[in-house]
N, C-alpha and C. Protein backbone atom coordinates (compact mmCIF):
# COMPACT_ATOMS: atom_id res chain seq x y z
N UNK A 1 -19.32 18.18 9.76
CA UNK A 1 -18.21 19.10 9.55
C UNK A 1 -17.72 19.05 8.10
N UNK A 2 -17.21 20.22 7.79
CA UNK A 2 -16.40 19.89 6.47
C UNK A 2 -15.08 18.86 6.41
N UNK A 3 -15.00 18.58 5.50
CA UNK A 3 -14.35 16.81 5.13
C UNK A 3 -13.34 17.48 4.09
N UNK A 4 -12.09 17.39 5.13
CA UNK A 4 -10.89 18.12 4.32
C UNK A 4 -10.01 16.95 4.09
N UNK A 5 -8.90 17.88 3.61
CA UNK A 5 -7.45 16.32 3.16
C UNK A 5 -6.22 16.91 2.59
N UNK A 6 -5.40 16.28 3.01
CA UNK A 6 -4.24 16.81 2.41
C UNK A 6 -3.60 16.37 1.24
N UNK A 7 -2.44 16.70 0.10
CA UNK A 7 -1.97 16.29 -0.84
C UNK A 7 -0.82 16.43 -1.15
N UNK A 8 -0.48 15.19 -1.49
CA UNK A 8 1.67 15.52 -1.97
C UNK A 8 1.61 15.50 -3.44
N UNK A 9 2.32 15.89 -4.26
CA UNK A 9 2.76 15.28 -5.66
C UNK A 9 2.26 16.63 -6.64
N UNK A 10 1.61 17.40 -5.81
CA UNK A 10 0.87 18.01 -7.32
C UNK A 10 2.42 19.21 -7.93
N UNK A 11 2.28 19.39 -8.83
CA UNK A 11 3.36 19.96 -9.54
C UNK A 11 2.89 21.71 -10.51
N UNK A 12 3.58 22.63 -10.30
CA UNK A 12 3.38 23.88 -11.41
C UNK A 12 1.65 24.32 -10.81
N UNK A 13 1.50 24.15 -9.81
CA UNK A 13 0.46 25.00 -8.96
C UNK A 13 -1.40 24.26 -9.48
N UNK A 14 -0.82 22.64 -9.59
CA UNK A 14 -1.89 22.31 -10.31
C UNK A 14 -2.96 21.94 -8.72
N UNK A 15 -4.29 22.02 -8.95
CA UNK A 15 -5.18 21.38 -7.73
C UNK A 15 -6.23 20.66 -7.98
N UNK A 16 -6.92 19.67 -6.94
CA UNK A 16 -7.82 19.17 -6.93
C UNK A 16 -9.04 19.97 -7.48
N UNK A 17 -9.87 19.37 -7.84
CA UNK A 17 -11.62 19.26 -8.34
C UNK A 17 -12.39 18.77 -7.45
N UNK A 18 -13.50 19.45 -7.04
CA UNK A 18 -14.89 18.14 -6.40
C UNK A 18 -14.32 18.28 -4.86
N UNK A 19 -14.83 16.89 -4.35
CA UNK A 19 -14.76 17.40 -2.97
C UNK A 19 -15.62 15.44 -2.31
N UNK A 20 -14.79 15.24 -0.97
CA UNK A 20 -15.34 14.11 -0.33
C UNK A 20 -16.50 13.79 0.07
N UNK A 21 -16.59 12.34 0.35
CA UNK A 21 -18.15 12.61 0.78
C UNK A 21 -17.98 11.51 2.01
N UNK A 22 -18.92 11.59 2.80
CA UNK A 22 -18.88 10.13 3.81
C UNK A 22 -20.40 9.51 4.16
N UNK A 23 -20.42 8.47 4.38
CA UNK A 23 -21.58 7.28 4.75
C UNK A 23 -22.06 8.49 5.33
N UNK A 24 -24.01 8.29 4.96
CA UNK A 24 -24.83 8.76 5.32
C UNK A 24 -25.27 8.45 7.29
N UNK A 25 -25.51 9.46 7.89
CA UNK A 25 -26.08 8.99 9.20
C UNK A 25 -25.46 10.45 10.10
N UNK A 26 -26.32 10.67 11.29
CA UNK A 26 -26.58 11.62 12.43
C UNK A 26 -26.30 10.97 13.59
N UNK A 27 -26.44 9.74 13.15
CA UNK A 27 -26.07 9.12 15.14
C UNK A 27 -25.04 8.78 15.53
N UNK A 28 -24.43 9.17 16.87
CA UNK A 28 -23.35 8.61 17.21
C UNK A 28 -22.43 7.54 16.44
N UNK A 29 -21.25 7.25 16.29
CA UNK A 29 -20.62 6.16 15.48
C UNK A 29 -19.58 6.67 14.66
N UNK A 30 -19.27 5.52 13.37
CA UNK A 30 -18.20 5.79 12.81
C UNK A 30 -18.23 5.78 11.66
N UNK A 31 -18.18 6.63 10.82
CA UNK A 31 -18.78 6.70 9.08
C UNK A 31 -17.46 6.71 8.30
N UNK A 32 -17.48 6.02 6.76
CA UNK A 32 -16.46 6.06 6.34
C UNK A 32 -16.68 7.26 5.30
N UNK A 33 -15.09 7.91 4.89
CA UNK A 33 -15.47 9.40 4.40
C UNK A 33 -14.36 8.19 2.66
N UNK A 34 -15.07 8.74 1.88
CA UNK A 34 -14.84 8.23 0.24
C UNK A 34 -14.39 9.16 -0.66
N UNK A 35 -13.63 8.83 -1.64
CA UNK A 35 -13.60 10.28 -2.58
C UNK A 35 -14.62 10.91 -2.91
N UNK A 36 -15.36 10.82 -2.95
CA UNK A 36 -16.31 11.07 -3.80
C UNK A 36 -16.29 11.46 -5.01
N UNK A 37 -16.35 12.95 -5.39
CA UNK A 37 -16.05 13.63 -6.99
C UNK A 37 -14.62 14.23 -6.67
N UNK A 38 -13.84 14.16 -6.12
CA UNK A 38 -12.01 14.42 -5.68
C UNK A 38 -11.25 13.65 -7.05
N UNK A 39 -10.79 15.04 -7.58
CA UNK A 39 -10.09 14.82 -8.97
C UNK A 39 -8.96 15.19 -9.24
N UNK A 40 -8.30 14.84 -9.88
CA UNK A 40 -6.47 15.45 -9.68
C UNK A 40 -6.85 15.66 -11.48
N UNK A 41 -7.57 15.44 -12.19
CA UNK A 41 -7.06 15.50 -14.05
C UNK A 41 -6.53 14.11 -14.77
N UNK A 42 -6.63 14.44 -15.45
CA UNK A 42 -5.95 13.50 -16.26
C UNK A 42 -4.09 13.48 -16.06
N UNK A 43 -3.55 14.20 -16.14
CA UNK A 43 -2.27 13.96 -15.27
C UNK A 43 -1.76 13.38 -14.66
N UNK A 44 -3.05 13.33 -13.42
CA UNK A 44 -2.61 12.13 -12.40
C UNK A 44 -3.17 11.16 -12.51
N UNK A 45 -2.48 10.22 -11.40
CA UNK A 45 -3.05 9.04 -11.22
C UNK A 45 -3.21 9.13 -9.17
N UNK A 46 -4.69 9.31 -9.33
CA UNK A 46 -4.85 9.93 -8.21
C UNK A 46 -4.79 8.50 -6.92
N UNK A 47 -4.08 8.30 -6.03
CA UNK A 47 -4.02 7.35 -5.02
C UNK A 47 -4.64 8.32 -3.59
N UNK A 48 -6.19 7.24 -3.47
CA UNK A 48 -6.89 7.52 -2.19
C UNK A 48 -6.79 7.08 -1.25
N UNK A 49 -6.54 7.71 0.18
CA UNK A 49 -6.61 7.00 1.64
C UNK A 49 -7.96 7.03 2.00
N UNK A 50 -8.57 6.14 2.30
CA UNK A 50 -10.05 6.81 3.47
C UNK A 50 -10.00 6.90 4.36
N UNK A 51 -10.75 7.65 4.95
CA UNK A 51 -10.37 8.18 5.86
C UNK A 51 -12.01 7.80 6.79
N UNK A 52 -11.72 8.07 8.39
CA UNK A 52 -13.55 8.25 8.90
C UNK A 52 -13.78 9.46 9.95
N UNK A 53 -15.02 9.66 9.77
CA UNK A 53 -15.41 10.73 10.42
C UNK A 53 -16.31 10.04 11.88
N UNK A 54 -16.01 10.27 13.04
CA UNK A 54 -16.48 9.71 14.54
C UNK A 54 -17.42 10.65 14.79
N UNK A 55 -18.49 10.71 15.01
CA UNK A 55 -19.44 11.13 16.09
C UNK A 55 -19.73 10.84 16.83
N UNK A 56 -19.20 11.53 17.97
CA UNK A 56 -19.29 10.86 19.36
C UNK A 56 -20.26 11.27 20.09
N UNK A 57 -21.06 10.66 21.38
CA UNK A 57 -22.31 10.96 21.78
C UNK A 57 -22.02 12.56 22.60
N UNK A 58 -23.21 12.95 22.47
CA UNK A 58 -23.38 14.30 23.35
C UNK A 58 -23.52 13.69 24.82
N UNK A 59 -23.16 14.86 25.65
CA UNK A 59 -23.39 14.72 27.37
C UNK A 59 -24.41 15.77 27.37
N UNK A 60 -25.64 14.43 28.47
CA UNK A 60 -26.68 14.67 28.98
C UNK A 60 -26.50 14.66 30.55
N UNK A 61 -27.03 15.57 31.21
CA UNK A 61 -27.34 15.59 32.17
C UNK A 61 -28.61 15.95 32.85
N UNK A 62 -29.16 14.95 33.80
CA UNK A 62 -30.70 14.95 33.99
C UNK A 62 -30.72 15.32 35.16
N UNK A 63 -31.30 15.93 35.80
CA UNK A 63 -31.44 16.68 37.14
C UNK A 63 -33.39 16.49 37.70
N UNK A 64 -33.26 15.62 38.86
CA UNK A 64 -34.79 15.71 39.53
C UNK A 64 -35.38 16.80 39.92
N UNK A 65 -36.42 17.20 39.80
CA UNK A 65 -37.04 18.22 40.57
C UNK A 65 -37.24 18.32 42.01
N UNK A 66 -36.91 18.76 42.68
CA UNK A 66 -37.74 18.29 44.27
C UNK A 66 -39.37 18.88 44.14
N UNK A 67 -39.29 17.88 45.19
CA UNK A 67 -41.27 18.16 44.95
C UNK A 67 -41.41 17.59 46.78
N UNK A 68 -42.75 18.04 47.28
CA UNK A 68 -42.94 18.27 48.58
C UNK A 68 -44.51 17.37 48.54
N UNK A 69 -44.95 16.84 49.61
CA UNK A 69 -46.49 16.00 49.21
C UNK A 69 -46.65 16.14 51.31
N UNK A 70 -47.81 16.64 51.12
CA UNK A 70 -48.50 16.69 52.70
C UNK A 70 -49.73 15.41 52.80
């Protein structure tokens, strides 16, 4: 999914640069999401939370065939 975030402090309509990134992986679990290239300028002094992104398992459901034998 896209890897959003919120922000307090910015002042006179100034905004972020770049954009987050999180631990590589597809399987179920818990990845940590990092600044990555997330830039406030020289202005700020940018203070990061991390944050994580959960992938939780899909639901499977398996169903038998009936079958008949003489």
């Amino acid at each position: 999914p896209t890897l959003t975030y919120t922000v307090t402090g910015l002042v006179n309509g100034d905004g972020l640069t770049g954009g987050l990134t999180r631990a590589a992986g597809r399987n179920a679990g818990t990845y940590a999401i990092s600044q990555g290239s997330l830039s406030a300028g020289a202005n700020y002094t940018l203070k990061f939370n991390s944050g994580t992104l959960t992938i939780t398992p899909a639901a499977l459901t398996v169903t038998a065939a009936s079958a008949t034998k003489v």
